[in-house]
N, C-alpha and C. Protein backbone atom coordinates (compact mmCIF):
# COMPACT_ATOMS: atom_id res chain seq x y z
N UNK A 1 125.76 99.00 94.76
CA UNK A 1 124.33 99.00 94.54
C UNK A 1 123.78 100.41 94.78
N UNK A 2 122.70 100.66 93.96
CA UNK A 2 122.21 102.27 94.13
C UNK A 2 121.43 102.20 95.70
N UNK A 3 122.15 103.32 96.17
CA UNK A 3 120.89 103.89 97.38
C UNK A 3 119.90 104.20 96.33
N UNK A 4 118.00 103.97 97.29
CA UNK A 4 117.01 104.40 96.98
C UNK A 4 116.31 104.99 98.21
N UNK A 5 116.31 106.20 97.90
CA UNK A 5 115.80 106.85 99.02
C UNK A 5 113.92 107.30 98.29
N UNK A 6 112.95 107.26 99.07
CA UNK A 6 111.30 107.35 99.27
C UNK A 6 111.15 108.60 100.03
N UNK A 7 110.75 109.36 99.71
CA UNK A 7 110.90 110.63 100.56
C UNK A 7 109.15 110.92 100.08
N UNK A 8 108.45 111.18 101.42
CA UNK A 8 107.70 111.75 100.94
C UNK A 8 106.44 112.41 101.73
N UNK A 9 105.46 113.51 101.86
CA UNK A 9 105.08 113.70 102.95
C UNK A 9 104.50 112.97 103.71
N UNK A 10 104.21 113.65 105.12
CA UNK A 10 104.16 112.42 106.44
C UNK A 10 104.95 111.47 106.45
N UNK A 11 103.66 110.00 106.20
CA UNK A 11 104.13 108.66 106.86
C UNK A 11 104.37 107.62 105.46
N UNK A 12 104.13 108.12 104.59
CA UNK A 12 103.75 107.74 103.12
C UNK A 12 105.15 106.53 102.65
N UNK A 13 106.21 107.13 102.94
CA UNK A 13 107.66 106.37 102.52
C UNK A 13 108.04 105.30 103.41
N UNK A 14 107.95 105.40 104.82
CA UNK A 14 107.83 103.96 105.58
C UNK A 14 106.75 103.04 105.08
N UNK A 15 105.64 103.30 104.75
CA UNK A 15 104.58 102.45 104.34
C UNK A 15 104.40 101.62 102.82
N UNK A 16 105.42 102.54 102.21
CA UNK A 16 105.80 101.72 100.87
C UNK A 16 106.76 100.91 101.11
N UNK A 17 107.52 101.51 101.85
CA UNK A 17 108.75 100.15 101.80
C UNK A 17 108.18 99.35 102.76
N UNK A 18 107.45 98.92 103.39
CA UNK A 18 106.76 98.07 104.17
C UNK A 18 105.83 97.07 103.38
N UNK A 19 105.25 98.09 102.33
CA UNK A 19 104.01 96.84 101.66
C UNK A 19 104.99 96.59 100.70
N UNK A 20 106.42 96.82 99.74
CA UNK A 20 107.07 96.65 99.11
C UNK A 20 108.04 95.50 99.78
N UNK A 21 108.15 95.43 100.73
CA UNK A 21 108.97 93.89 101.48
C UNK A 21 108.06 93.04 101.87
N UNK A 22 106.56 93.28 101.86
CA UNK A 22 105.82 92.03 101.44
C UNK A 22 106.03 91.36 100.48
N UNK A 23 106.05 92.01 99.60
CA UNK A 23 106.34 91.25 98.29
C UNK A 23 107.46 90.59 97.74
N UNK A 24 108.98 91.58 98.54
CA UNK A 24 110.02 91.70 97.64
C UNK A 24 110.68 91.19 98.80
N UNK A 25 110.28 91.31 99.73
CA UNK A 25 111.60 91.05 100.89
C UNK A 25 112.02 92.29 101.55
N UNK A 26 112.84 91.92 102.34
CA UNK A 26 113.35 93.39 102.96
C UNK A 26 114.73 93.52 102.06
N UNK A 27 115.04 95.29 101.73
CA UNK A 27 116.00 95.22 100.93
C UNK A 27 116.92 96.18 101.35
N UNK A 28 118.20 95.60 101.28
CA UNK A 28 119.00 96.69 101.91
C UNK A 28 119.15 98.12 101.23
N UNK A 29 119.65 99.27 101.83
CA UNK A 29 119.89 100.53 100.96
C UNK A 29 118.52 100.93 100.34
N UNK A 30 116.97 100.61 100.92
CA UNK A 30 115.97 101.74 100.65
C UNK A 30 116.12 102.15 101.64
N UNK A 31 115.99 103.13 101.33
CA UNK A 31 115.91 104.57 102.50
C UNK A 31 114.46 105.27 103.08
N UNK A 32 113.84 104.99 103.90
CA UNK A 32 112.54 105.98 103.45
C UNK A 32 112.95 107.46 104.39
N UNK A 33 112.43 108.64 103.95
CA UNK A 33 112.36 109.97 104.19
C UNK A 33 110.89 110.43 104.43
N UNK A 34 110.71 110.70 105.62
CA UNK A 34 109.52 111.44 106.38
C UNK A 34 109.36 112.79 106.26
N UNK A 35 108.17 113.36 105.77
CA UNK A 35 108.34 114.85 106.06
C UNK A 35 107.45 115.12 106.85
N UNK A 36 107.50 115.96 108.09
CA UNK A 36 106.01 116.28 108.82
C UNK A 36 106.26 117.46 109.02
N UNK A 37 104.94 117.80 109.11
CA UNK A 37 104.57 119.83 109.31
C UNK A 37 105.66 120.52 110.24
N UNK A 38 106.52 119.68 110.87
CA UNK A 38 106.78 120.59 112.11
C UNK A 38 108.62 120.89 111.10
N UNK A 39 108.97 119.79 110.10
CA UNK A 39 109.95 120.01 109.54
C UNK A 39 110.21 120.85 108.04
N UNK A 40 111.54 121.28 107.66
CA UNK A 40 111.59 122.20 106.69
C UNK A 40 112.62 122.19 105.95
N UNK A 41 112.78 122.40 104.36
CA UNK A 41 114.09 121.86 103.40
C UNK A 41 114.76 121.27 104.08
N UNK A 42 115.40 122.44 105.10
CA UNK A 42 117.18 121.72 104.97
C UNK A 42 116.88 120.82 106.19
N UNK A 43 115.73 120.32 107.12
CA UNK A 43 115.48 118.95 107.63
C UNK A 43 115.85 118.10 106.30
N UNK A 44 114.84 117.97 105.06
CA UNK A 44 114.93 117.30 104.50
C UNK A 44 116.42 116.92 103.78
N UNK A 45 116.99 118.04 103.77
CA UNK A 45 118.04 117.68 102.97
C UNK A 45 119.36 116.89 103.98
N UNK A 46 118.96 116.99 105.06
CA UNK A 46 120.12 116.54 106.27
C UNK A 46 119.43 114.94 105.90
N UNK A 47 118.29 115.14 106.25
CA UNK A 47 117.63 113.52 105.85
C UNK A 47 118.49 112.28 104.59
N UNK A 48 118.37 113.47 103.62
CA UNK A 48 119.28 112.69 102.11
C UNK A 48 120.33 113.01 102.33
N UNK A 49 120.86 113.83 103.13
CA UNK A 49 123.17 113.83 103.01
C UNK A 49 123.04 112.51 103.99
N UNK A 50 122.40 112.07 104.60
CA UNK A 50 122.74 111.21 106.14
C UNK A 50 122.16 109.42 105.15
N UNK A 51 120.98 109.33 104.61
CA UNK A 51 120.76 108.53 103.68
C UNK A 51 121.80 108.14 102.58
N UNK A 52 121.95 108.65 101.60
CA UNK A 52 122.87 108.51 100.60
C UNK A 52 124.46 107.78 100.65
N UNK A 53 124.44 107.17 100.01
CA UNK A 53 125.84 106.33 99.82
C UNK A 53 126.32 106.62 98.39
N UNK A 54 126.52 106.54 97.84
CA UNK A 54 127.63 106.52 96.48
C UNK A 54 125.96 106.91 95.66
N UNK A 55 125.61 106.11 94.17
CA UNK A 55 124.75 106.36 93.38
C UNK A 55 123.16 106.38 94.38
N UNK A 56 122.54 107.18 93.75
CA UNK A 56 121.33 107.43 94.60
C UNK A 56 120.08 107.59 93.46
N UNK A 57 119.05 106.56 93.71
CA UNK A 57 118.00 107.59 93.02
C UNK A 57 117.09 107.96 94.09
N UNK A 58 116.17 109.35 94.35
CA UNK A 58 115.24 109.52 95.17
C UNK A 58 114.00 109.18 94.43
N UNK A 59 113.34 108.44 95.04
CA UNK A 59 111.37 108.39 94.18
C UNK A 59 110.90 109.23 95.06
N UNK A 60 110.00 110.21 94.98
CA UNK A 60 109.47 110.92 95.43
C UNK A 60 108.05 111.47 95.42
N UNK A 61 106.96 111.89 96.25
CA UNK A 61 105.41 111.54 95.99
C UNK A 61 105.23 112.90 95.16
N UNK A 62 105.64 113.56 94.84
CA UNK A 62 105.00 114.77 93.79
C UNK A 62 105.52 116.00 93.48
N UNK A 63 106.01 116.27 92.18
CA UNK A 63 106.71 116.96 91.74
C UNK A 63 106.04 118.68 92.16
N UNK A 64 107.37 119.45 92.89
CA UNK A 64 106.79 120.85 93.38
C UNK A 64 106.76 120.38 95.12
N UNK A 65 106.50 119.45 95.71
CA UNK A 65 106.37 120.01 96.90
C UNK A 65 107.85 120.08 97.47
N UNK A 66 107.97 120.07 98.78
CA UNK A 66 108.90 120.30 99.66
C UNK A 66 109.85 118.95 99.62
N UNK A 67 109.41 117.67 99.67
CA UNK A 67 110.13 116.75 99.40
C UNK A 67 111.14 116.51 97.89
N UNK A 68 110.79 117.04 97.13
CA UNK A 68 110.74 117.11 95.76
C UNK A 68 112.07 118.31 95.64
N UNK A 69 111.44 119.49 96.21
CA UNK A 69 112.62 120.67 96.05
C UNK A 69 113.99 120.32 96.44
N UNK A 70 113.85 119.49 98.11
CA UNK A 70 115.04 119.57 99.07
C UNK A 70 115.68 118.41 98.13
N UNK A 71 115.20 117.40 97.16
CA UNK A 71 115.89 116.44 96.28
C UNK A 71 116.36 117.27 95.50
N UNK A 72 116.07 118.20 95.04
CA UNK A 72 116.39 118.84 93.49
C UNK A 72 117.60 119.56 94.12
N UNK A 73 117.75 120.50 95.39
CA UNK A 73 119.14 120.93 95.65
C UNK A 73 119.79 119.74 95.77
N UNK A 74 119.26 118.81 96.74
CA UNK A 74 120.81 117.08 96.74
C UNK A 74 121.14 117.15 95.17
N UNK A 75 120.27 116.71 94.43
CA UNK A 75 120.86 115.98 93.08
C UNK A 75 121.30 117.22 92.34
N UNK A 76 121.24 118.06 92.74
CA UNK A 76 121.77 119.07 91.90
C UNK A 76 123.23 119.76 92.17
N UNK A 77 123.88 118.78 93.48
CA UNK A 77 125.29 118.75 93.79
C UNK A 77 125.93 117.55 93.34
N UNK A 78 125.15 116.44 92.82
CA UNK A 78 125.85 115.05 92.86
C UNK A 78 125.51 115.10 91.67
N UNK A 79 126.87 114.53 90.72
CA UNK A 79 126.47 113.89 89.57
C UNK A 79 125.90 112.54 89.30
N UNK A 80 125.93 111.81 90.15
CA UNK A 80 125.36 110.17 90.62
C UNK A 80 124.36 109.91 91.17
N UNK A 81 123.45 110.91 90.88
CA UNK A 81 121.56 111.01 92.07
C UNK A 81 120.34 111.62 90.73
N UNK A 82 119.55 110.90 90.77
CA UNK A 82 118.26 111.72 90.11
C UNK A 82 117.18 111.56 90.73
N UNK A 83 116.39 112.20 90.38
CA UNK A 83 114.96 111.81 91.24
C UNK A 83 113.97 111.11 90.10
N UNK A 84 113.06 110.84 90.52
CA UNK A 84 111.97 110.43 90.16
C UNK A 84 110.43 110.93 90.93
N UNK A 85 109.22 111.56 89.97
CA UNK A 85 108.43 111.77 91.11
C UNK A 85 107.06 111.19 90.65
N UNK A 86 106.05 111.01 91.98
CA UNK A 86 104.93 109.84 91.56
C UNK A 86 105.35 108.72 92.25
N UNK A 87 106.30 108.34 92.85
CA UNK A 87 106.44 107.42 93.57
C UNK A 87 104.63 106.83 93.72
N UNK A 88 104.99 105.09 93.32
CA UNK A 88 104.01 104.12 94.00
C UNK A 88 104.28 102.90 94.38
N UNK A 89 103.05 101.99 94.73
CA UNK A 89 103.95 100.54 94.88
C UNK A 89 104.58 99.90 94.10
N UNK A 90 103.55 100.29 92.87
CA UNK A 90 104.04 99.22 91.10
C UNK A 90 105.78 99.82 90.82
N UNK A 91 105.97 101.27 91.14
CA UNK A 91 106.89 101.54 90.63
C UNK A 91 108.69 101.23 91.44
N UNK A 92 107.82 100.56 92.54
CA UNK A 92 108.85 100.88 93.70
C UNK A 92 109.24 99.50 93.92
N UNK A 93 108.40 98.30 93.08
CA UNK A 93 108.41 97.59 92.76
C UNK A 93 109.50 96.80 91.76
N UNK A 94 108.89 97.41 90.60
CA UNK A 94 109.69 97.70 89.75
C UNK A 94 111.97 97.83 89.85
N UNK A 95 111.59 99.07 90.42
CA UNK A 95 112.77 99.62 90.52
C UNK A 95 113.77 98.32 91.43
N UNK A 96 113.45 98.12 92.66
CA UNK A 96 113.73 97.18 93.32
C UNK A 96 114.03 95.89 92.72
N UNK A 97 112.84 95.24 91.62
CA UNK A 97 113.40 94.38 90.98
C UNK A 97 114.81 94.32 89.97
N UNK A 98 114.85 95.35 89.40
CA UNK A 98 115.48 96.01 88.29
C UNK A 98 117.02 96.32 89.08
N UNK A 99 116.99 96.68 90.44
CA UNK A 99 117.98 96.76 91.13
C UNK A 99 119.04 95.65 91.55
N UNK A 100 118.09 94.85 91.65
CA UNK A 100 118.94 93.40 91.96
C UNK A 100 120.03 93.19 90.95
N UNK A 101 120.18 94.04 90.08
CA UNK A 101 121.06 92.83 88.99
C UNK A 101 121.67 93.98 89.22
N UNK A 102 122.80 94.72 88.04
CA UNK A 102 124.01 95.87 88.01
C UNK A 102 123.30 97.23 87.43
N UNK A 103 122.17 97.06 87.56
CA UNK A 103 121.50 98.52 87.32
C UNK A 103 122.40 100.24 88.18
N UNK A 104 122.35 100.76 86.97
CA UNK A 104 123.07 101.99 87.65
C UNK A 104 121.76 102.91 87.73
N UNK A 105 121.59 104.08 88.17
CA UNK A 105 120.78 105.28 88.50
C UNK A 105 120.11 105.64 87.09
N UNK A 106 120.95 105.81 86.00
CA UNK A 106 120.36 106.00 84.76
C UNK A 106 119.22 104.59 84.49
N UNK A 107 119.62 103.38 84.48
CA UNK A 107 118.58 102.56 84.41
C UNK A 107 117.29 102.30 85.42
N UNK A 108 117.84 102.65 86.41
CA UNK A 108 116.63 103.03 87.39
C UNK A 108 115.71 103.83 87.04
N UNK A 109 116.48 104.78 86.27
CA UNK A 109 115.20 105.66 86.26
C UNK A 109 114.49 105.72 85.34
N UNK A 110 114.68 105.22 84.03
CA UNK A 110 113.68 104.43 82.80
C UNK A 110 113.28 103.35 83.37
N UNK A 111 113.80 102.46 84.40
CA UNK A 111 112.86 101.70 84.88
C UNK A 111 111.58 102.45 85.49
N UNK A 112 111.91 103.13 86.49
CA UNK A 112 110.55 103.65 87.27
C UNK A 112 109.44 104.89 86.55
N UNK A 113 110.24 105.84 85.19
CA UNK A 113 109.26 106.12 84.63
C UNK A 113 108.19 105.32 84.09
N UNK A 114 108.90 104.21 83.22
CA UNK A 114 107.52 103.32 82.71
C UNK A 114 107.14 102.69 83.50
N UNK A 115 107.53 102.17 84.51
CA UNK A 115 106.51 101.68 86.07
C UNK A 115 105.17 102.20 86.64
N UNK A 116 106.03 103.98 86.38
CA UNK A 116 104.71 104.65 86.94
C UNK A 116 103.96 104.81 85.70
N UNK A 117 104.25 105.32 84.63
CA UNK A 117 102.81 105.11 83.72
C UNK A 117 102.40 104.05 83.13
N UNK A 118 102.89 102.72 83.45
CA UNK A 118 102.23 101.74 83.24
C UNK A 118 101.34 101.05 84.59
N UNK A 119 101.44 101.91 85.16
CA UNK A 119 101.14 101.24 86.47
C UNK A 119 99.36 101.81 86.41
N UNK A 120 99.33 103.32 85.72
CA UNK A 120 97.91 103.80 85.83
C UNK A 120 97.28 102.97 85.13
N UNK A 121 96.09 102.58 85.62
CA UNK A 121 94.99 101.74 84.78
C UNK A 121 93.20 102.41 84.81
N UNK A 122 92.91 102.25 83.96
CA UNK A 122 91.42 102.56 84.53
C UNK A 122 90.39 101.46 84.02
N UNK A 123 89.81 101.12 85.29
CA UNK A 123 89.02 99.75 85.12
C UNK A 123 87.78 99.96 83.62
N UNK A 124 86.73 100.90 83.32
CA UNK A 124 86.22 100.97 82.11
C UNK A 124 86.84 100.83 81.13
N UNK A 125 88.35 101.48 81.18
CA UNK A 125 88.89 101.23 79.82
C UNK A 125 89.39 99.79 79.78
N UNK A 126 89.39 98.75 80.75
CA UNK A 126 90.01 97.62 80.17
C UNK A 126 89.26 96.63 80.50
N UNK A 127 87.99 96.86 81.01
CA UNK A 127 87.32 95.50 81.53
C UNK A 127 86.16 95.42 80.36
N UNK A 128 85.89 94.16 80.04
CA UNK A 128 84.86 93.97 78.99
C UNK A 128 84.33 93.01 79.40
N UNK A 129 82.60 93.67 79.65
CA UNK A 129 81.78 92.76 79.76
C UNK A 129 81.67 91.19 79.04
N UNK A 130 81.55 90.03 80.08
CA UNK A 130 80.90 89.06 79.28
C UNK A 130 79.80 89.04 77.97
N UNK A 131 80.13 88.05 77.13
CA UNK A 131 78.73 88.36 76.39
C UNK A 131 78.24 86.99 76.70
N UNK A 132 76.41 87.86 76.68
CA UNK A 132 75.72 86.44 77.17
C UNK A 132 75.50 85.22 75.95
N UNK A 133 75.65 84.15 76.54
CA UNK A 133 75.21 82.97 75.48
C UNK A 133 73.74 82.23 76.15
N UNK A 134 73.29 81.46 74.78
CA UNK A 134 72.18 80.58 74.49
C UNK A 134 72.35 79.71 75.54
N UNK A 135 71.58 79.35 76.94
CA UNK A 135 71.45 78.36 77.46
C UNK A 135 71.46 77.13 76.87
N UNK A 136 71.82 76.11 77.11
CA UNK A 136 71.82 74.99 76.34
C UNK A 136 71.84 73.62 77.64
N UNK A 137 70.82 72.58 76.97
CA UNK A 137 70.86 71.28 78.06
C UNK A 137 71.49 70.67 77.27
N UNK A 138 71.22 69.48 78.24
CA UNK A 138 72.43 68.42 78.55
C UNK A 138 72.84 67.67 76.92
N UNK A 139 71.77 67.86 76.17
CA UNK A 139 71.52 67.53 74.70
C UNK A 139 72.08 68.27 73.76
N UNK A 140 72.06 69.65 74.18
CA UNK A 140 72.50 70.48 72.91
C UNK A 140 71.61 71.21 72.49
N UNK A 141 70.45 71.11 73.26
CA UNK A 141 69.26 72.16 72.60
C UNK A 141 69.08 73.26 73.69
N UNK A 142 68.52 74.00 72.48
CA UNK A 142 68.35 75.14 73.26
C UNK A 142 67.44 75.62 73.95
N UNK A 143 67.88 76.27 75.30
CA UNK A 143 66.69 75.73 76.70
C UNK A 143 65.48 77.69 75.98
């Protein structure tokens, strides 16, 4: 089964996999990864050599920062690791479901791209007002 490691700054990656085993259960082999001010790359990267088991994908909260880089040196020694970045619940969701069955790292990770951009919504663009109707009594006429 793929390790999934959540890496992301602060407290952000314990708290997904937390509201993500509300839903899903607790699941073995997520990993979450903490980053706090006082730590630096190669913290992070001791974080993912000590995490990681055989296939790995990392989700990660945003492409460019520090969590993101110290993934890009891991996966850039392993041929069996990619990242993903944007990590959210929908997507972490997703992935997790998608995991259960013989999903390898490559399918993980077309899973969690379209997770995360299907996951953005914006309420104006999809909510449509009621339209109002003709009061009507108990008869059929109109009040």
């Amino acid at each position: 089964m793929v390790t999934v490691i959540i890496a992301a700054h602060g407290h952000l990656a314990p708290a997904l996999i937390d509201s993500a085993a509300m839903i899903m259960g607790e699941q073995d082999g997520v990993v979450p990864v903490t980053f706090d001010p006082s730590e630096g790359p190669d913290d992070l990267l001791a974080k993912y050599e000590a995490a990681a088991e055989g296939e790995t994908l990392l989700l990660v909260d945003f492409f460019g920062g520090s969590p993101y880089n110290a993934a890009a040196r891991f996966a850039a020694a392993r041929e069996d690791t990619d990242i993903v970045t944007g990590v959210s619940l929908a997507m972490l969701i997703e992935v997790l479901g998608k995991r259960r069955g013989s999903a390898d790292v490559a399918k993980l990770v077309a899973t969690a791209k379209k997770a995360g951009a299907a996951g953005v919504r914006v309420f104006s663009e999809v909510y449509t007002k009621p339209t109002a109707t003709v009061a009507e009594d108990d008869e059929g006429d109109e009040l």
